[in-house]
Structure formats: C-alpha cells, structure tokens
C-alpha atoms as a PDB file:
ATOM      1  CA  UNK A   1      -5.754  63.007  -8.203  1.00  0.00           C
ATOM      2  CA  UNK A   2      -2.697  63.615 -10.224  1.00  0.00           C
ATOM      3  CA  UNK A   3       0.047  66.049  -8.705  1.00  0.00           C
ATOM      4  CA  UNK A   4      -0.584  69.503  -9.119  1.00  0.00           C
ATOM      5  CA  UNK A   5       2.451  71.634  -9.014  1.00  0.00           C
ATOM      6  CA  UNK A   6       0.138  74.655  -8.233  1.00  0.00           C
ATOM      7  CA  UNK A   7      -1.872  73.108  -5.357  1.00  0.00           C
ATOM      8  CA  UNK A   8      -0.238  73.449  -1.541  1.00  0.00           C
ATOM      9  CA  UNK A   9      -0.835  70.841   1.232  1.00  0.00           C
ATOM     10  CA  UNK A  10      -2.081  72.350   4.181  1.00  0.00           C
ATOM     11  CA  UNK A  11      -2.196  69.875   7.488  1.00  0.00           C
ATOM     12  CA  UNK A  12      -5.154  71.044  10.522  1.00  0.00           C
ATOM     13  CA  UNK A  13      -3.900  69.954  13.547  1.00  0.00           C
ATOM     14  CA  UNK A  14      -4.719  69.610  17.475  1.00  0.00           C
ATOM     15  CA  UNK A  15      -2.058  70.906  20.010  1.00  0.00           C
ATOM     16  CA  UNK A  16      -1.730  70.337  23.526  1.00  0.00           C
ATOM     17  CA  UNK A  17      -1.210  72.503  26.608  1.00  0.00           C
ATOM     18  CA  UNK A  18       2.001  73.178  27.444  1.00  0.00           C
ATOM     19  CA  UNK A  19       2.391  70.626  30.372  1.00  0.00           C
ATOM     20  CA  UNK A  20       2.241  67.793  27.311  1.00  0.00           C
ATOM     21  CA  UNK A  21       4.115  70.018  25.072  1.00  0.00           C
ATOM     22  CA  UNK A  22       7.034  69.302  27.482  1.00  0.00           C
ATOM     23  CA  UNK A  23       6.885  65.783  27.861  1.00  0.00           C
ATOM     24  CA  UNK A  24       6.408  65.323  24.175  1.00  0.00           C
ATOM     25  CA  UNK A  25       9.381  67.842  23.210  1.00  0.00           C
ATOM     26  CA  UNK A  26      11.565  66.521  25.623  1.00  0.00           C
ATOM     27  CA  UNK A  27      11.529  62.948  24.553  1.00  0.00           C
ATOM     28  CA  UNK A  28      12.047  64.681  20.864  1.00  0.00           C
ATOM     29  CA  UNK A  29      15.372  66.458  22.231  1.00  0.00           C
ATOM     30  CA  UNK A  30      16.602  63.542  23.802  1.00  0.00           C
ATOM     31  CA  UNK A  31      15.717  61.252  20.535  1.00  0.00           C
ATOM     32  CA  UNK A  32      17.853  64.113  18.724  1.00  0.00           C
ATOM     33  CA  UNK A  33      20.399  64.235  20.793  1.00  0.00           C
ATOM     34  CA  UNK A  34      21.094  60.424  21.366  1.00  0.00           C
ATOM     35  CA  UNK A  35      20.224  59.525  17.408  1.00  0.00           C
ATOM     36  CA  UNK A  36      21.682  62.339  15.931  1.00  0.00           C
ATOM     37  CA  UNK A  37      18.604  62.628  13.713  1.00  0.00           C
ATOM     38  CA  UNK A  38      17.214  65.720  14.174  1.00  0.00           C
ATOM     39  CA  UNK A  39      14.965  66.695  11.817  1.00  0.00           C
ATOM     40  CA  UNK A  40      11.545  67.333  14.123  1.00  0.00           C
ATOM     41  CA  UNK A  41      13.885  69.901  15.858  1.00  0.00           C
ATOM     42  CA  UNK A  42      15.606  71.415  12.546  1.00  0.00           C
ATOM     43  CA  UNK A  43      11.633  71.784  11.017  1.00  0.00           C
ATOM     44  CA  UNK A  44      10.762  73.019  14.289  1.00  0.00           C
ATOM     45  CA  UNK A  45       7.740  70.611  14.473  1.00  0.00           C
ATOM     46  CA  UNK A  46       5.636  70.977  17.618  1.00  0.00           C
ATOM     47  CA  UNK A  47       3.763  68.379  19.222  1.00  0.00           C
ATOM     48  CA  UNK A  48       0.586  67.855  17.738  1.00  0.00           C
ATOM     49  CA  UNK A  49      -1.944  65.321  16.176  1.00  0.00           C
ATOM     50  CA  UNK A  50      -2.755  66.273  12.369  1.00  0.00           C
ATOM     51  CA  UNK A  51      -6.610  65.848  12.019  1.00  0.00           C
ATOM     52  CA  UNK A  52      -6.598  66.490   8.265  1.00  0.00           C
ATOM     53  CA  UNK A  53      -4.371  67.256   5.133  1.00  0.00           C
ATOM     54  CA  UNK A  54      -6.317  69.341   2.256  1.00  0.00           C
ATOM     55  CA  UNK A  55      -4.550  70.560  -1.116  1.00  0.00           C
ATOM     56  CA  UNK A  56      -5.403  74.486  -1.762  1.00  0.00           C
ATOM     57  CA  UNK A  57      -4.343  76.715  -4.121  1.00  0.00           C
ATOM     58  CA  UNK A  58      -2.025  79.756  -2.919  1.00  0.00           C
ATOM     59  CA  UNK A  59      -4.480  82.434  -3.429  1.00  0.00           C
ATOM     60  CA  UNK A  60      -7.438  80.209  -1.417  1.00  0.00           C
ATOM     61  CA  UNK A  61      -4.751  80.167   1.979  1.00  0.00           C
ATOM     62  CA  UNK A  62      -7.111  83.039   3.561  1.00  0.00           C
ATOM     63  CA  UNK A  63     -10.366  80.976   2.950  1.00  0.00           C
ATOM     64  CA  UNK A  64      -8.560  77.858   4.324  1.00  0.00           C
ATOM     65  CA  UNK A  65      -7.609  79.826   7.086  1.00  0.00           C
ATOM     66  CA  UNK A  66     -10.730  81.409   7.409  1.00  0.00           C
ATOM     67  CA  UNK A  67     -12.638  77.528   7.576  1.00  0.00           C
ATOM     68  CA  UNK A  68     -10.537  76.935   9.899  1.00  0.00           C
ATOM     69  CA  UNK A  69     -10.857  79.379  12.323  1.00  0.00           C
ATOM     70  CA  UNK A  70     -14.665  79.406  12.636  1.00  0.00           C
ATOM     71  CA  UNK A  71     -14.410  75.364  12.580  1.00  0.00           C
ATOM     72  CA  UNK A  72     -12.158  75.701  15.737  1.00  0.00           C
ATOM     73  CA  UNK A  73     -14.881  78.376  17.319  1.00  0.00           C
ATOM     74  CA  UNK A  74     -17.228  75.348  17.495  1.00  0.00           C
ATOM     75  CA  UNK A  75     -15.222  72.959  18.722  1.00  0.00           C
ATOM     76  CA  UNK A  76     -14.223  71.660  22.849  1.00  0.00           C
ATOM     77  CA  UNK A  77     -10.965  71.333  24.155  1.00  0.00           C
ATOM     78  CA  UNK A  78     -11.147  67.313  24.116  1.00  0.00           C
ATOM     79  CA  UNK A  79      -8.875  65.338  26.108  1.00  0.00           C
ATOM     80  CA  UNK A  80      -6.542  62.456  24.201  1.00  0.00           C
ATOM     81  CA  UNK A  81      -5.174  59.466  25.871  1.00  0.00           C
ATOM     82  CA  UNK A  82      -1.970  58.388  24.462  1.00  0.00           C
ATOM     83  CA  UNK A  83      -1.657  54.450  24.976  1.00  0.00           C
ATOM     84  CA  UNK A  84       1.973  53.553  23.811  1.00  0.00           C
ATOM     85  CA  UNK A  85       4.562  54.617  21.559  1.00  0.00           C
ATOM     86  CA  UNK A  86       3.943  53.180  18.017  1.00  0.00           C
ATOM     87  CA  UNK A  87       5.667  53.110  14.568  1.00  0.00           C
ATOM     88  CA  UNK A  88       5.306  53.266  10.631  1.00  0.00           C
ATOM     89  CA  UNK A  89       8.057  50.418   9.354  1.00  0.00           C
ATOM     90  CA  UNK A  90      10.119  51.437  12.559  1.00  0.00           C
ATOM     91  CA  UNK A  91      11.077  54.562  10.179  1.00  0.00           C
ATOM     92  CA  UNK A  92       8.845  57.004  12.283  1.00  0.00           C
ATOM     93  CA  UNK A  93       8.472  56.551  15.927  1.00  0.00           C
ATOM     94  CA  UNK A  94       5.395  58.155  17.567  1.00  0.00           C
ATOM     95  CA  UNK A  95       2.893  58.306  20.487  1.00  0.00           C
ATOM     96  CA  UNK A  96      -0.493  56.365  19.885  1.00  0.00           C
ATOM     97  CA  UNK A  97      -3.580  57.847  20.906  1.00  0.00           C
ATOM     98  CA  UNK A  98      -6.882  56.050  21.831  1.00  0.00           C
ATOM     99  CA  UNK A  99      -9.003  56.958  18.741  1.00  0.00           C
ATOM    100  CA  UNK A 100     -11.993  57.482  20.592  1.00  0.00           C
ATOM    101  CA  UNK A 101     -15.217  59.417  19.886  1.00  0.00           C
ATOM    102  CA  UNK A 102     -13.807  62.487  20.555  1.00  0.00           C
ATOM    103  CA  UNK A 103     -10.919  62.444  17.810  1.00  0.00           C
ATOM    104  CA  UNK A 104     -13.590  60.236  15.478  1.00  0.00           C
ATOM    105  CA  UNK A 105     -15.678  63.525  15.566  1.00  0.00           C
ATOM    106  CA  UNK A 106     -13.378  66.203  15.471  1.00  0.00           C
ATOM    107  CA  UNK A 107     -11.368  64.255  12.237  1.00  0.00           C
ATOM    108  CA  UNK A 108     -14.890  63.544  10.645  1.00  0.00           C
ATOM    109  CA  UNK A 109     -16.277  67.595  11.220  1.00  0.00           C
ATOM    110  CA  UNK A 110     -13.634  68.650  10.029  1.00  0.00           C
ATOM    111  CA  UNK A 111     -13.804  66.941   6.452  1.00  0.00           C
ATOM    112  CA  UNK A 112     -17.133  67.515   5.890  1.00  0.00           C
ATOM    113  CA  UNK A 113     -16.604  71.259   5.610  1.00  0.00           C
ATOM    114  CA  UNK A 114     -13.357  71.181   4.023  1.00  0.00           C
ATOM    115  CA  UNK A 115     -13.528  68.659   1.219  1.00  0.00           C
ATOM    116  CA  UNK A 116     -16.635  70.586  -0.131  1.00  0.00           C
ATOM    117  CA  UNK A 117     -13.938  73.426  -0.752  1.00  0.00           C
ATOM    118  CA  UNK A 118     -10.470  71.364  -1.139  1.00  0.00           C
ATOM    119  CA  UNK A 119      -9.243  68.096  -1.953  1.00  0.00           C
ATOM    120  CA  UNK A 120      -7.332  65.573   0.292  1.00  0.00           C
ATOM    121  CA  UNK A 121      -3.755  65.824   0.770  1.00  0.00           C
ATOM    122  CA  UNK A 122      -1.271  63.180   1.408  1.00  0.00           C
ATOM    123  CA  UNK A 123      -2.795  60.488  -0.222  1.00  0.00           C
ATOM    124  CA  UNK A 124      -5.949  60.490   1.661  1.00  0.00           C
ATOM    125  CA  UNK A 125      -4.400  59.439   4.579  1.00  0.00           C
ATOM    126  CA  UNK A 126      -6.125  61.278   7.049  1.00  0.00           C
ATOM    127  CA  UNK A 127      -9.311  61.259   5.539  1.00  0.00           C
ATOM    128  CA  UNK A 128     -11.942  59.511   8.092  1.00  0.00           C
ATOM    129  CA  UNK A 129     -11.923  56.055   6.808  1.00  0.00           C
ATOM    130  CA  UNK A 130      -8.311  55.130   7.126  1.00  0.00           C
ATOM    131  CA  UNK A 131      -6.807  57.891   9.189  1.00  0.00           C
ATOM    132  CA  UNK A 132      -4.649  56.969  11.752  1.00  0.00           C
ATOM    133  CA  UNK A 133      -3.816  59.326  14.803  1.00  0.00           C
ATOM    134  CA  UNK A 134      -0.289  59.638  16.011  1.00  0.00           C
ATOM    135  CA  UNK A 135       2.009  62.454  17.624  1.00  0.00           C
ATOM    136  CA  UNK A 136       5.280  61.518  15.834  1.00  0.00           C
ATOM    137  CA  UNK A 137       8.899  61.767  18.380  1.00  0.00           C
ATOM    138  CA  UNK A 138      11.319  60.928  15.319  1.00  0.00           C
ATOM    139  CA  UNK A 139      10.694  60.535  11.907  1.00  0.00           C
ATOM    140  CA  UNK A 140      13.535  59.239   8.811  1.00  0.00           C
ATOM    141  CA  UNK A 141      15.041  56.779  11.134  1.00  0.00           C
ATOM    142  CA  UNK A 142      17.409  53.997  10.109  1.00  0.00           C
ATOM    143  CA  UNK A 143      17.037  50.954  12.374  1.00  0.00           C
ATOM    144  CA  UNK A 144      20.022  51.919  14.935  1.00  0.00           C
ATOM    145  CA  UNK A 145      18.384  54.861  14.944  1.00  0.00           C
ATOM    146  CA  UNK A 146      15.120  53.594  15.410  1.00  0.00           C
ATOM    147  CA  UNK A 147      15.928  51.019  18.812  1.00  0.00           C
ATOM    148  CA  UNK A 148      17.732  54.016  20.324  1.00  0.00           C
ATOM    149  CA  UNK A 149      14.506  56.305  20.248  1.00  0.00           C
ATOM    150  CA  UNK A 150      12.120  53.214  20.869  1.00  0.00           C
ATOM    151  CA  UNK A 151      13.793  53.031  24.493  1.00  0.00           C
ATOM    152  CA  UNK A 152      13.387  56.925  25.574  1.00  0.00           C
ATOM    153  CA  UNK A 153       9.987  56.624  23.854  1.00  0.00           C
ATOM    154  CA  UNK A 154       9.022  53.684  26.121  1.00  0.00           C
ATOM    155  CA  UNK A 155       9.636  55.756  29.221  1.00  0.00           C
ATOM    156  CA  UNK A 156       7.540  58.257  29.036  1.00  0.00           C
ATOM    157  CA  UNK A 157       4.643  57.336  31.305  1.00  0.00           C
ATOM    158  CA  UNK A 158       1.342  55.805  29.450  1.00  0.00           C
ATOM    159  CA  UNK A 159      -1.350  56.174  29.754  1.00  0.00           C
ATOM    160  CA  UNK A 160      -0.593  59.767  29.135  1.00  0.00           C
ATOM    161  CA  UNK A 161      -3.964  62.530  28.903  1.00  0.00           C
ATOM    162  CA  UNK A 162      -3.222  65.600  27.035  1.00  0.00           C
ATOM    163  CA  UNK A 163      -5.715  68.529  26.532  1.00  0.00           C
ATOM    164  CA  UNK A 164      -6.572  70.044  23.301  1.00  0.00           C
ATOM    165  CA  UNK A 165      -5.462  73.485  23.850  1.00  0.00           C
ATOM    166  CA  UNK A 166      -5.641  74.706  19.987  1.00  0.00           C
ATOM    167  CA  UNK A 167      -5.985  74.014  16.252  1.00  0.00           C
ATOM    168  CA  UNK A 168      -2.983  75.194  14.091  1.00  0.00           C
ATOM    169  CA  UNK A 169      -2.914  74.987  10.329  1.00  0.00           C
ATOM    170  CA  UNK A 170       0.811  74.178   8.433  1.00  0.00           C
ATOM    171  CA  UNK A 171       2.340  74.358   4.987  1.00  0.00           C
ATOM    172  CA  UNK A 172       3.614  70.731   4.716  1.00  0.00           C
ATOM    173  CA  UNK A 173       6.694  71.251   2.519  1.00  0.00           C
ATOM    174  CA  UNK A 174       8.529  72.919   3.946  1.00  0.00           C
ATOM    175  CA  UNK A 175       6.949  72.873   6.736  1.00  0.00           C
ATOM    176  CA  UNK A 176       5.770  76.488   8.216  1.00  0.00           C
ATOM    177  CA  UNK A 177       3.443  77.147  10.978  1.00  0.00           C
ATOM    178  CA  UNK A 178       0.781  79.788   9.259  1.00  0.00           C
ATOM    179  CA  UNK A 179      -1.706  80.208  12.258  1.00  0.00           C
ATOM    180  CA  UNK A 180      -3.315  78.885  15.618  1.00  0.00           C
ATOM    181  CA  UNK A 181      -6.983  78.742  16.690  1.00  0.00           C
ATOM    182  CA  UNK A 182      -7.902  78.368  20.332  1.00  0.00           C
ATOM    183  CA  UNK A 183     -10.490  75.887  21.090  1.00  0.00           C
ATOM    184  CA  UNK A 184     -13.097  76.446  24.223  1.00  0.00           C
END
C-alpha cells in the first residue's frame, strides 16, 4: 500500500496492572535518566505490548474505537511471561515476552475483525505472520546509549508475569492515548 496522507495509524494494545506498570516504568526512568534519552517519557508512552497497527481514516476513529471496545468485551485478562530484555539493531531496547497461545490468539482475533474494515499499519509488522511481541524500555538509542540501558534492563527480575489488565487504542504519530478497554 502506498502512503496515504489521509489515512491515520492506530496501534491496539495490551496493558498491565499497575504492579508491572511500575517495574516496567521504573526501568524506563532510570534508562532516561542515566542515557539522557528520553523520549518514552517525553511521548508519555506507557507500558504495553501493541497487538496490532491498522490505518483508518479520521472520520472512521469512532468505528475503530467502537471494534475495539466490543473486541476487548470478549476477551480474558491473559497473563504474559516476559523472558529477557531484547533489542531491534541495539537501537530499541525492550522486554521479550513468551509468544505463547495466549498472545498468538489475542494478535490473530484481533486481525480478523479489523482488517475486514482497515488496512495494516506499520508495514505489516504486527500482522500475525511476522509479528513480534515486545514492551519497548528505550527506543532511538545510539550504542553508548544502548550498553547503558542494556545493564538496568538486565536487572529487572525474569521471568517476569504480568496481567492483562486492559486494551488501549493510540494515534501513532504523535503519539496520543485515545481510549482504554477493560478486559475480564
């Protein structure tokens, strides 16, 4: 698909309860704060794994929304097991969940009533397939910045099990919280 200067990228992601939330922000501060790269804190990016990224026209965001919302009525509060940090190209540093059945289903669900309506966003990336799970600490990192945040990252204690406490739904860029879902 060719860009579409009218089309918005929406992301669907999973949160955690807030016991996660603080381990996960905290290692974010103190990758901030020792890197001086702060831009999960400046976009005010919460922890969370994205589980899909659609393209949607301004005037569908209610519909999206809407999707959403009764996809996360029929949907569990899983459990994720984060393994180990990981990285893309040691430029983004993140925490690497087991892709088990759980997050298999809940990424494949989720596509098959959204692409019917919208088209993939961000290069397919997250589309079943190829998608790759991750709960990203630091992102745009140079390489000093990179080994600095790769040792805070490697102590937070792994094996790590978060609970799904939510779905939210994002503009990408720039990046805006819209709305939250709770999941049973």
């Amino acid at each position: 698909m060719s860009y579409d200067p009218t089309l918005i990228t929406y992301a669907v992601s999973l949160h955690f309860t807030q016991d996660v939330n603080d381990i996960i922000a905290t290692a974010t501060k103190e990758i901030a704060n020792l890197t001086g790269n702060t831009f999960m804190l400046d976009n005010k990016v919460p922890p969370h794994i994205t589980i899909g990224a659609f393209h949607a026209e301004k005037t569908d965001e209610q519909k999206l929304l809407k999707i959403v919302q009764d996809f996360s009525k029929t949907q569990k509060a899983g459990t994720i097991n984060f393994t180990a940090p990981g990285d893309f190209n040691q430029k983004v540093l993140f925490l690497k969940p087991e892709k088990d059945d759980y997050l298999i289903k809940i990424n494949d669900a989720l596509h098959k009533i959204m692409l019917p309506e919208f088209s993939e966003g961000e290069n397919g990336y997250y589309l079943p397939d190829i998608w790759f799970p991750h709960t990203t600490l630091a992102t745009r990192l140079n390489q000093t910045q990179f080994l600095k945040a790769l040792d805070i990252a490697n102590k937070i204690k792994v094996p790590l099990e978060a609970k799904v406490s939510n779905i939210g739904v994002y503009i990408c860029s720039p990046f805006l919280e819209l709305e939250r879902f709770n999941v049973e």
